[in-house]
N, C-alpha and C. Protein backbone atom coordinates (compact mmCIF):
# COMPACT_ATOMS: atom_id res chain seq x y z
N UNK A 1 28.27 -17.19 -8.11
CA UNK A 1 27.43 -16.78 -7.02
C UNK A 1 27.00 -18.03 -6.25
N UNK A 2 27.34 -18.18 -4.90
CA UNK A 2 26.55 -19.04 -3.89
C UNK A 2 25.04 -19.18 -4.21
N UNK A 3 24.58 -20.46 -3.87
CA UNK A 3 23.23 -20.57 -3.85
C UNK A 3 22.13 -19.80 -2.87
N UNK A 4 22.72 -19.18 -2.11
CA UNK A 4 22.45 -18.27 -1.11
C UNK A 4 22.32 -16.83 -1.18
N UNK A 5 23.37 -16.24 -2.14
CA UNK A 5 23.38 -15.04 -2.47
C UNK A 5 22.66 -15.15 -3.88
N UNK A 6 22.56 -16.19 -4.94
CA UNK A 6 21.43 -16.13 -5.94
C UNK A 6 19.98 -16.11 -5.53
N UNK A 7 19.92 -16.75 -4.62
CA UNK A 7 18.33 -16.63 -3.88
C UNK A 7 18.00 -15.30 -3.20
N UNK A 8 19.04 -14.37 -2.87
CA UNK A 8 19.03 -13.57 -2.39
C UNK A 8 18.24 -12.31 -3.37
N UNK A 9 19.48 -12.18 -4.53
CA UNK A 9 19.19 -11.60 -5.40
C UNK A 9 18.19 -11.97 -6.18
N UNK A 10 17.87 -12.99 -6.62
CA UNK A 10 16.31 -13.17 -6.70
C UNK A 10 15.04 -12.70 -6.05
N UNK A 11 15.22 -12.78 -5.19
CA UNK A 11 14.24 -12.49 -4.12
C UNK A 11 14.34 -10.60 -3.97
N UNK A 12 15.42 -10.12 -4.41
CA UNK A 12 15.37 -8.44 -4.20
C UNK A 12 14.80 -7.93 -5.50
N UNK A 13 14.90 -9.08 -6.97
CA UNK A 13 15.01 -8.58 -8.06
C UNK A 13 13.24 -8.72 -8.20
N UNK A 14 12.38 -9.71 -7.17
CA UNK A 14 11.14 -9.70 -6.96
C UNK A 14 10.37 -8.59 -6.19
N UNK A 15 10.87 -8.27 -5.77
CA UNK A 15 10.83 -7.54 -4.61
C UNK A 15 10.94 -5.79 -5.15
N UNK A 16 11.69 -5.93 -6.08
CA UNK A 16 11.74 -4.74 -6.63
C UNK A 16 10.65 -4.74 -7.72
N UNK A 17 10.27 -5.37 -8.27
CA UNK A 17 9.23 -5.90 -9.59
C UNK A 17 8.28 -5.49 -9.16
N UNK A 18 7.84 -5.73 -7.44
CA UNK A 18 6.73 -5.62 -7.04
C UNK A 18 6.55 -4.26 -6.73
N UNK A 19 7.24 -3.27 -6.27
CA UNK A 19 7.64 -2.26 -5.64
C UNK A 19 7.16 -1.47 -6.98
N UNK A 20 7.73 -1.37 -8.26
CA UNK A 20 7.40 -0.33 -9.19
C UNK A 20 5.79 -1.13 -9.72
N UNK A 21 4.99 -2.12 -9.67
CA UNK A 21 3.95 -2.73 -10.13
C UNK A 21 3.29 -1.84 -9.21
N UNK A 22 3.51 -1.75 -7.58
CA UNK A 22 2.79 -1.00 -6.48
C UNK A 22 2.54 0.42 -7.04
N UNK A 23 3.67 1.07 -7.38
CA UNK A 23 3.76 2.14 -8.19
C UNK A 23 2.74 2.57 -8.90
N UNK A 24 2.52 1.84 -10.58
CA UNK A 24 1.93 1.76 -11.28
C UNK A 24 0.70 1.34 -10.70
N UNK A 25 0.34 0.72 -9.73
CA UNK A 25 -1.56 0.47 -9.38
C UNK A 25 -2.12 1.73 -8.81
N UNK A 26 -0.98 2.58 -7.78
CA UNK A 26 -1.69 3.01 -7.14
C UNK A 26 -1.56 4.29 -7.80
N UNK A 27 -1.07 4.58 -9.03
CA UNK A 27 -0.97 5.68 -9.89
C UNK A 27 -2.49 5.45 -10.77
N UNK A 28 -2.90 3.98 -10.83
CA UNK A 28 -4.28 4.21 -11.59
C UNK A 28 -5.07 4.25 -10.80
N UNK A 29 -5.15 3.99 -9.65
CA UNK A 29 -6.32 4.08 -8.64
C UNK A 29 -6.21 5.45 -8.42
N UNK A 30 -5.14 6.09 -7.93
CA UNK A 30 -5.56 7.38 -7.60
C UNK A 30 -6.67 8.19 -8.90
N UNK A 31 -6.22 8.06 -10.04
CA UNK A 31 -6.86 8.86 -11.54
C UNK A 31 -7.89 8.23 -11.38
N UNK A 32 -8.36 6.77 -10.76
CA UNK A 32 -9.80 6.67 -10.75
C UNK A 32 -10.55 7.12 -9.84
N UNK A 33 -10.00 7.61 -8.85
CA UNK A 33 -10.90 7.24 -7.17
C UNK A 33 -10.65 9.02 -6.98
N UNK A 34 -10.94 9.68 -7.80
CA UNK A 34 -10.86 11.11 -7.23
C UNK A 34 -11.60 11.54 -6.80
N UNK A 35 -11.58 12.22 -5.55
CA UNK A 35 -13.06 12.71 -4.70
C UNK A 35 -13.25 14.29 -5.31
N UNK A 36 -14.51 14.47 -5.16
CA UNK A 36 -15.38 15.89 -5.58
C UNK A 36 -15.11 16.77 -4.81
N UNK A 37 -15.12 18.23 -5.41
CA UNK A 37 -14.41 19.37 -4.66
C UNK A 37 -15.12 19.27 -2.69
N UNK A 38 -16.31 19.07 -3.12
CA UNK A 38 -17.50 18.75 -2.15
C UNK A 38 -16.21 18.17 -0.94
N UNK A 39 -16.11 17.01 -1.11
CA UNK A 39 -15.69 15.74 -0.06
C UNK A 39 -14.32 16.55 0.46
N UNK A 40 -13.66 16.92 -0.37
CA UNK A 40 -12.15 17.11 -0.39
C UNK A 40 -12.15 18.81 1.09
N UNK A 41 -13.18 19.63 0.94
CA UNK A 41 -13.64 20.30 1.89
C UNK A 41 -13.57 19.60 2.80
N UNK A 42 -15.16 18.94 2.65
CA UNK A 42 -15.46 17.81 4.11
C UNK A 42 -13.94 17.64 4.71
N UNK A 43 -12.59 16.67 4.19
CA UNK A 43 -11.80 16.20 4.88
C UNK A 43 -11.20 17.06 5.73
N UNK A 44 -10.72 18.08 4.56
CA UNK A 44 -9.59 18.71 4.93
C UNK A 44 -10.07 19.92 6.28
N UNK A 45 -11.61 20.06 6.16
CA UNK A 45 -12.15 20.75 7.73
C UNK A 45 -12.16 19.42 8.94
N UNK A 46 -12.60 18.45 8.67
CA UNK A 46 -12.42 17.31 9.45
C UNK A 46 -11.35 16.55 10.37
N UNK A 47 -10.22 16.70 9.37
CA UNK A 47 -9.18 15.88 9.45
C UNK A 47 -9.47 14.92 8.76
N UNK A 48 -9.14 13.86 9.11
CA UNK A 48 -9.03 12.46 8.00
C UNK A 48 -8.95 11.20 9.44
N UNK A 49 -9.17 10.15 7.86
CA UNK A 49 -9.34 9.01 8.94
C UNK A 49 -7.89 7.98 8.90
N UNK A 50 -7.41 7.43 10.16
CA UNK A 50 -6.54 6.59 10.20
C UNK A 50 -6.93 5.13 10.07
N UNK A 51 -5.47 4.84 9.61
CA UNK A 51 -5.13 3.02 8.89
C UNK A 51 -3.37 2.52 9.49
N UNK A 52 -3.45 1.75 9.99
CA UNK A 52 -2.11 1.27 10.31
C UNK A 52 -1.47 0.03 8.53
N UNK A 53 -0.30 0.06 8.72
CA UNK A 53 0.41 -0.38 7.98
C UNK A 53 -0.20 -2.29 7.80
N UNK A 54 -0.54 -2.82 9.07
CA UNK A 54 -1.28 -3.96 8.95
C UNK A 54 -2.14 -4.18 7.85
N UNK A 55 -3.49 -3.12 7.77
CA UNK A 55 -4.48 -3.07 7.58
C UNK A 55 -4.60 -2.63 6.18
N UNK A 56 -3.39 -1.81 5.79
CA UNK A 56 -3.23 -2.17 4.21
C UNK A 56 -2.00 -3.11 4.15
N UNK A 57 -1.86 -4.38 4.56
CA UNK A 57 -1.81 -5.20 3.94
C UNK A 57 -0.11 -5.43 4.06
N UNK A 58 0.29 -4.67 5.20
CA UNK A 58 1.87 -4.48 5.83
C UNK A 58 1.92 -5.35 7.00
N UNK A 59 3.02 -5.44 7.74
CA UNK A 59 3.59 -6.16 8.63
C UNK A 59 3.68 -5.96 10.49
N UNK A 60 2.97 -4.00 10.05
CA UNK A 60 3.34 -3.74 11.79
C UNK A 60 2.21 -2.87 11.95
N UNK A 61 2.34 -2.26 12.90
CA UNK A 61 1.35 -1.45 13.62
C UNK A 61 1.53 0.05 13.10
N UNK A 62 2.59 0.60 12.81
CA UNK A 62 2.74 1.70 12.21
C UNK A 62 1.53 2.69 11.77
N UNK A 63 1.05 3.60 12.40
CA UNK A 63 -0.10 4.24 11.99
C UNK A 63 -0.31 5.26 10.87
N UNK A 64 -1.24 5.40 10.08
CA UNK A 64 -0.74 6.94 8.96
C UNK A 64 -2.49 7.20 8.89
N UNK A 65 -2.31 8.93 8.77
CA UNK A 65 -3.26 9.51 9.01
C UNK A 65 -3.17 10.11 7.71
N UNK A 66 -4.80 10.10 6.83
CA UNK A 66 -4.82 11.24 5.82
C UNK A 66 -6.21 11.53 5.57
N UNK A 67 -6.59 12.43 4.56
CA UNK A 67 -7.91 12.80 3.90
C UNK A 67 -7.88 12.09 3.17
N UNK A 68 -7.75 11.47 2.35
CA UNK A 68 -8.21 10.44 1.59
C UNK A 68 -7.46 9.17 1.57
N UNK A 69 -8.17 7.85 0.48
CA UNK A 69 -7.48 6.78 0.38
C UNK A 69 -6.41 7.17 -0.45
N UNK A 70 -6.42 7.79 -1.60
CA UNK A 70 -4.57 7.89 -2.54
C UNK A 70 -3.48 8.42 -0.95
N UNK A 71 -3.78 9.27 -0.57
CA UNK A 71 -2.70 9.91 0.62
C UNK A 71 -2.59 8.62 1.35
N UNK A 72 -3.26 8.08 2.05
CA UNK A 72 -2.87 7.09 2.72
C UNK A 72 -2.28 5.86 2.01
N UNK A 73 -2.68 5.45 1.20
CA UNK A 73 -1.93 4.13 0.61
C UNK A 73 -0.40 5.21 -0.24
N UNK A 74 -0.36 6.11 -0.73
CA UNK A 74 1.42 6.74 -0.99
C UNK A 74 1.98 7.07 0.89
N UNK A 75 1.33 7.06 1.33
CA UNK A 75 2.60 6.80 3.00
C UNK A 75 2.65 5.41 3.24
N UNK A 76 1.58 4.50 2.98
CA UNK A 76 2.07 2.96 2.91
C UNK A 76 3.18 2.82 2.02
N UNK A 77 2.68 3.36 0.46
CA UNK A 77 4.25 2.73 -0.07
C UNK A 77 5.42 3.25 0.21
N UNK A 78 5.45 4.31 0.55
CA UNK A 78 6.61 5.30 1.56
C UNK A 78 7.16 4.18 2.65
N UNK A 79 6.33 3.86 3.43
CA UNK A 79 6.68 3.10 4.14
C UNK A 79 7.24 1.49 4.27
N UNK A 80 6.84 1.70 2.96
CA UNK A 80 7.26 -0.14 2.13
C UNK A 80 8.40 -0.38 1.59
N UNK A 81 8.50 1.06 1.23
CA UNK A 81 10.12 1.30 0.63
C UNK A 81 11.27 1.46 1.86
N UNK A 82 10.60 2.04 2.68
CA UNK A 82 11.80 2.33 4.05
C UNK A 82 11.74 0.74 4.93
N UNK A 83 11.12 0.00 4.50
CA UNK A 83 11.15 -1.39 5.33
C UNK A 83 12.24 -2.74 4.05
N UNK A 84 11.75 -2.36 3.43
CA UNK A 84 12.42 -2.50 2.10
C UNK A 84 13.76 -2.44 2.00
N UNK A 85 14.21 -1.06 2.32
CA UNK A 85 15.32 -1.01 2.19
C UNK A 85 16.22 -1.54 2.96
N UNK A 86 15.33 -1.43 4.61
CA UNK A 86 15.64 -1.99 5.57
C UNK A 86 16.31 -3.20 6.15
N UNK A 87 15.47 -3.83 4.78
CA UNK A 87 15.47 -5.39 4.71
C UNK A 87 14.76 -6.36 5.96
N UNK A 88 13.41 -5.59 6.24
CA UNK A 88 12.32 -5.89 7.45
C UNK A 88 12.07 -7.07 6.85
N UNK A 89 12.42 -8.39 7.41
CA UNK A 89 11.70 -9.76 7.14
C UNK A 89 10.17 -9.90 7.43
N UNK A 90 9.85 -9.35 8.16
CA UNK A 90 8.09 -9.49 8.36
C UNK A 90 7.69 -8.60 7.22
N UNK A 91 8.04 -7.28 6.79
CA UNK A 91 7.49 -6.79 5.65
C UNK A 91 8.33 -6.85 4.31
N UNK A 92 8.87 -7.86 4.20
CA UNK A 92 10.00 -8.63 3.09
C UNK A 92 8.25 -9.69 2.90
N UNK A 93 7.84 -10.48 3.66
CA UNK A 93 7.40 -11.37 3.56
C UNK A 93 5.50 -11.03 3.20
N UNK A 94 5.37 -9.22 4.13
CA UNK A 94 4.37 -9.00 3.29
C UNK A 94 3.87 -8.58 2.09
N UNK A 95 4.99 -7.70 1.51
CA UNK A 95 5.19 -7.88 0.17
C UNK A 95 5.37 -9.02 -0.93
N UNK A 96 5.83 -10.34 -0.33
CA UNK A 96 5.70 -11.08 -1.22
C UNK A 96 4.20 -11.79 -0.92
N UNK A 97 3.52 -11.70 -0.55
CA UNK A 97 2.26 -11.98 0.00
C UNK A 97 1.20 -11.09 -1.36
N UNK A 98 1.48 -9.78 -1.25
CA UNK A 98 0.85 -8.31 -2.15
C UNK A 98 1.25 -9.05 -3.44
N UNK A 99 2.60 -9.38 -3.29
CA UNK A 99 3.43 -9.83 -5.14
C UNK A 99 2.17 -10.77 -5.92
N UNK A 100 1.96 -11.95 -5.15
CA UNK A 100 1.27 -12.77 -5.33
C UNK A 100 -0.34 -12.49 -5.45
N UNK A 101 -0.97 -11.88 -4.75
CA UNK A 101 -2.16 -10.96 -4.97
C UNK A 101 -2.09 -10.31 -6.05
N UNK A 102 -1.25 -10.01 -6.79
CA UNK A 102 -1.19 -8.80 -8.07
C UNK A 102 -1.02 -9.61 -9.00
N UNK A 103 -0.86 -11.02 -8.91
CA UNK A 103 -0.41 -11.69 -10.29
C UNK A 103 -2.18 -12.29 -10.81
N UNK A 104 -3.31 -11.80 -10.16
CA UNK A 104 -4.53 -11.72 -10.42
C UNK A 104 -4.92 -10.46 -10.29
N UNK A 105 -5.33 -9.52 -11.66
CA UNK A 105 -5.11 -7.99 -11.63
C UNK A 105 -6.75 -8.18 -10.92
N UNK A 106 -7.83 -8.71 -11.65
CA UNK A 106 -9.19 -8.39 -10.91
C UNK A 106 -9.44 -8.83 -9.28
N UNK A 107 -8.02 -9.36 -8.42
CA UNK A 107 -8.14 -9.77 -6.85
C UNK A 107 -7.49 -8.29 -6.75
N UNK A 108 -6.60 -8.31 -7.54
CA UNK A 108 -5.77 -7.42 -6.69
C UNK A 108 -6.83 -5.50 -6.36
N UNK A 109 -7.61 -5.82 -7.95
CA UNK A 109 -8.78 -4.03 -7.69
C UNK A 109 -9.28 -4.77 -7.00
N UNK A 110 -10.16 -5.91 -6.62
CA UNK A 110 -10.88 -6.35 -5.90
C UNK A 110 -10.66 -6.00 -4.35
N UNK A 111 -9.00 -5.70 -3.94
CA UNK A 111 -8.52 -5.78 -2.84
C UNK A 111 -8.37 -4.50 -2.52
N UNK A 112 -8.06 -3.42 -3.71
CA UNK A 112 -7.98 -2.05 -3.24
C UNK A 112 -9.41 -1.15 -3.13
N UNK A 113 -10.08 -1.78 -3.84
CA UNK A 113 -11.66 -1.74 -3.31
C UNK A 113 -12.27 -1.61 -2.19
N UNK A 114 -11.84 -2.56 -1.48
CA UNK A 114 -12.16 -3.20 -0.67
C UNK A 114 -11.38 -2.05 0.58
N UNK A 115 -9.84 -2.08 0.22
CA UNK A 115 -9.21 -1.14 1.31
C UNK A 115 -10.09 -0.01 1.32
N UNK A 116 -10.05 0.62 -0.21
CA UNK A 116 -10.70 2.36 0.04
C UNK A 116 -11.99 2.48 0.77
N UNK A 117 -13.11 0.93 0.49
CA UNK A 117 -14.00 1.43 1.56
C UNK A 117 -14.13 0.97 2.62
N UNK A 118 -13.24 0.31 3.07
CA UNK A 118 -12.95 0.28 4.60
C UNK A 118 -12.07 1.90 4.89
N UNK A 119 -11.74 2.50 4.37
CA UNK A 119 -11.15 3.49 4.67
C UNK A 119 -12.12 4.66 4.21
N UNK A 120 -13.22 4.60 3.82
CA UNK A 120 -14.12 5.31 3.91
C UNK A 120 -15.22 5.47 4.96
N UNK A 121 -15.36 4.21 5.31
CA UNK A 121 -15.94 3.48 6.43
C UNK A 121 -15.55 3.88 7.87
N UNK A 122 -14.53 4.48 8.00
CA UNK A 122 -13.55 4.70 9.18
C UNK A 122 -14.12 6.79 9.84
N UNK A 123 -13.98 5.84 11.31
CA UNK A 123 -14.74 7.39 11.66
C UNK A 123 -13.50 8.33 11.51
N UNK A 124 -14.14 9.84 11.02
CA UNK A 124 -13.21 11.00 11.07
C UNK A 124 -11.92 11.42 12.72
N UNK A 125 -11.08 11.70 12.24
CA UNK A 125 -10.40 12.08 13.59
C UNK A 125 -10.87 13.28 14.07
């Protein structure tokens, strides 16, 4: 293998590491962060509040609308995977950005914390 195509594959075999780790966080955040029958009303008469792909921590403007934070961060990773596959260098590069954030598990809740209540924070549509 070229030194070019080993760096390559390195870099996908990271890239993928990070992708099922994304997986696994946002599979425990959701089981922690469950909203009360109460709230889940509130949204779903409301609508929900929007977050662009930036703002959790992506590469573009891309907008996603939901009732809660789990719905919105699974269309981010939806969307991480279709950039991904893509092979989007700006979101190649924000993922390895996230990679590095996760290799400190208390920054990384620290950071999804932080998203859900900014995304709580956010006026209803």
């Amino acid at each position: 293998m070229t030194p070019a195509n080993d760096s390559t594959a390195s870099r996908m075999r990271s890239l993928y590491a990070l992708h099922r780790s994304l997986s696994v966080s946002i599979t425990a955040i959701q089981s922690r962060l469950r909203l009360s029958g109460t709230n889940r009303l509130r949204y779903a008469l409301h609508g929900g509040q929007r977050m662009n792909c930036r703002q959790l921590g992506g590469a573009c403007d891309k907008a996603f609308s939901a009732n809660t934070f789990e719905e919105i961060a699974e269309m981010s990773k939806q969307h991480g995977m279709e950039m991904f596959q893509q092979k989007d260098e700006a979101h190649l590069e924000a993922m390895n950005q996230m990679q590095q954030l996760m290799q400190n598990p208390k920054a990384m809740n620290t950071w999804f914390e932080n998203k859900r209540e900014e995304f709580k924070a956010l006026p209803e549509n």
